[in-house]
Protein backbone atom coordinates (compact mmCIF):
# COMPACT_ATOMS: atom_id res chain seq x y z
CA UNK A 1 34.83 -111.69 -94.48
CA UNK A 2 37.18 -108.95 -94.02
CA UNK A 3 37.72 -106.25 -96.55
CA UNK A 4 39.54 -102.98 -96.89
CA UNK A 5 37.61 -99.90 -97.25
CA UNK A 6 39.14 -99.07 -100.30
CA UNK A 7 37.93 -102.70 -101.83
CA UNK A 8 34.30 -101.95 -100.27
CA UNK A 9 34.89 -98.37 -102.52
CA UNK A 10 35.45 -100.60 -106.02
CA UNK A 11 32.98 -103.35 -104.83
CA UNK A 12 30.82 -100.60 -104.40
CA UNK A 13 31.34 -99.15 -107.91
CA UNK A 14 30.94 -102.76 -109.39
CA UNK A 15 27.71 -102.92 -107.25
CA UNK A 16 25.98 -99.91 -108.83
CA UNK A 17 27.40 -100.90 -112.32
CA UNK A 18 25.20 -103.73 -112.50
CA UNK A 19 22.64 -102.39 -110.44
CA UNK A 20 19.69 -102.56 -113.80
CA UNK A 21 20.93 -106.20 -114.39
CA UNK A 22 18.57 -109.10 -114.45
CA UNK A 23 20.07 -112.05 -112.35
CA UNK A 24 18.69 -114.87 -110.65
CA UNK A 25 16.66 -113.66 -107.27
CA UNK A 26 19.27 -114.97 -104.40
CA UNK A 27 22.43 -113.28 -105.67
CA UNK A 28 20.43 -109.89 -106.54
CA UNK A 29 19.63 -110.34 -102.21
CA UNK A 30 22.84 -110.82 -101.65
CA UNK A 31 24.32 -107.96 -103.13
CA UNK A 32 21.42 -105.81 -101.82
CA UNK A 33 22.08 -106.73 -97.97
CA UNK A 34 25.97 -106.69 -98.56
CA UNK A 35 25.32 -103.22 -100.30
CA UNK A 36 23.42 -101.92 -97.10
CA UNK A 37 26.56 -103.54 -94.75
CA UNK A 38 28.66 -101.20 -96.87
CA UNK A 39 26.65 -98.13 -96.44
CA UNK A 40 27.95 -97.00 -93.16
CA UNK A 41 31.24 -97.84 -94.07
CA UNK A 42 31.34 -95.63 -97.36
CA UNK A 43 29.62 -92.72 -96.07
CA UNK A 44 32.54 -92.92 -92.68
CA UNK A 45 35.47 -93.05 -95.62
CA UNK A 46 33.57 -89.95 -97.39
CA UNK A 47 33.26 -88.00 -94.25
CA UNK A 48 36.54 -88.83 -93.74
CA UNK A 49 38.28 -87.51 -96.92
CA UNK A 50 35.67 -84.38 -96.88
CA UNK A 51 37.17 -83.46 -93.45
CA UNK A 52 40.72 -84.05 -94.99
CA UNK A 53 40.15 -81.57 -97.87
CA UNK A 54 39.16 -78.91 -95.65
CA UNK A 55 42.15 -79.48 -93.51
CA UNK A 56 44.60 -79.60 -96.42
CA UNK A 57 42.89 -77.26 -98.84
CA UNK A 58 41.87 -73.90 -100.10
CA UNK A 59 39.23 -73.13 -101.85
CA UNK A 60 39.43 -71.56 -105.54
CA UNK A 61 38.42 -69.10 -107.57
CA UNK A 62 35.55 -71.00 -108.61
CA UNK A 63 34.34 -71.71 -104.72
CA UNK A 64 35.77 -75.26 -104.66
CA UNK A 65 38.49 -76.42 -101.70
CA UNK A 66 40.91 -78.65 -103.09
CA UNK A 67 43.95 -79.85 -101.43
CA UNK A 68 47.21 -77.68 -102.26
CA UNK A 69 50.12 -79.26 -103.39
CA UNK A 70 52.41 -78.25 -100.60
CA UNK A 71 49.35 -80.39 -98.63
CA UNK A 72 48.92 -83.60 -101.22
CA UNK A 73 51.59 -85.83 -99.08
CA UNK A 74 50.05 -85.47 -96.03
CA UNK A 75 46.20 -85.31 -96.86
CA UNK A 76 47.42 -88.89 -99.15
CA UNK A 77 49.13 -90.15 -95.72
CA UNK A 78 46.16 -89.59 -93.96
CA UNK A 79 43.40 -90.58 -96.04
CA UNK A 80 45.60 -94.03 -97.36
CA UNK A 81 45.12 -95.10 -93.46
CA UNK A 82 40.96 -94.64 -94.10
CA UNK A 83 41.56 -96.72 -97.22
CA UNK A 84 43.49 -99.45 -95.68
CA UNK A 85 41.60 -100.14 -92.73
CA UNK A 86 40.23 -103.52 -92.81
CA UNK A 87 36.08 -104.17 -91.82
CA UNK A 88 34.76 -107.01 -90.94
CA UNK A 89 31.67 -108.02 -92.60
CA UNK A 90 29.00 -111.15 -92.35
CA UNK A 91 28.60 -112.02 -95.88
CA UNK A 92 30.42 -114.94 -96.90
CA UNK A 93 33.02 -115.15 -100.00
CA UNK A 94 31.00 -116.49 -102.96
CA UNK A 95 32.00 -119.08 -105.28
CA UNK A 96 33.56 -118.19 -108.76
CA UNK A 97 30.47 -119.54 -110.67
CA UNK A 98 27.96 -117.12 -108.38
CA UNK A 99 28.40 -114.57 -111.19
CA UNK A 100 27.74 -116.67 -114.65
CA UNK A 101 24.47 -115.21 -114.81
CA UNK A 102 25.57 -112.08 -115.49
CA UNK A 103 27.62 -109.75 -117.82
CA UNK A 104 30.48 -107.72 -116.29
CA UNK A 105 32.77 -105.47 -117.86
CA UNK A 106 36.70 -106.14 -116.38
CA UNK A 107 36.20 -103.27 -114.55
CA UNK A 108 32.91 -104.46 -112.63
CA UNK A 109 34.79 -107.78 -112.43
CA UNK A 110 37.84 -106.67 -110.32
CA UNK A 111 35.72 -104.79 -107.69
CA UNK A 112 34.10 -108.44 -106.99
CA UNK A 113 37.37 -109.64 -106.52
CA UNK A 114 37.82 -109.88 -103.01
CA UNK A 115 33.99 -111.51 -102.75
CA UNK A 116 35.32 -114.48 -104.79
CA UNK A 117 36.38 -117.90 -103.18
């Protein structure tokens, strides 16, 4: 399956939103391994954008860097190519039906999106 690494961001999101949920034993495996395939990913993209602030930021008063606005276009340019790379990974699309068992707010529910048959 390939995905973007912005979808593994929100599939990540939906991931640790129902993280506490009971489900049947299989599909709580499933999203355990595909949650360790997206590890490396994630922490590359974070690296990546951390890098990017320093390059396109200042810091504050308050000890923060944050990107200046005379830098926003081009930190967004660069860090929109991190987001749209595509990964391959080995899990497999899952049917519709995988998630009946549990309860998912429409937020959760989009990040699964691009898991979905």
């Amino acid at each position: 399956m390939e995905l973007t690494i912005a979808d593994i961001i929100n599939l990540n999101r939906s991931l640790d939103g129902i993280a506490k949920q009971k489900m049947k034993a299989s599909l709580a495996i499933q999203f355990n391994k595909l949650k360790q395939e997206c590890t490396p990913h994630l922490n590359e993209a974070e690296e990546t954008r951390l890098k990017l602030v320093k390059e396109y930021g200042k810091e504050n008063e308050s000890g923060n860097v944050a990107v200046t606005e005379e830098n926003a276009v081009k930190f967004f340019e660069e860090y929109k190519a991190t987001l749209t790379r595509t990964v391959k990974l080995k899990a497999d699309k899952l049917p519709i039906d995988a998630l009946d068992s549990i309860e998912l707010s429409p937020e959760d529910a989009a990040g699964f999106l691009p898991l979905m048959d």
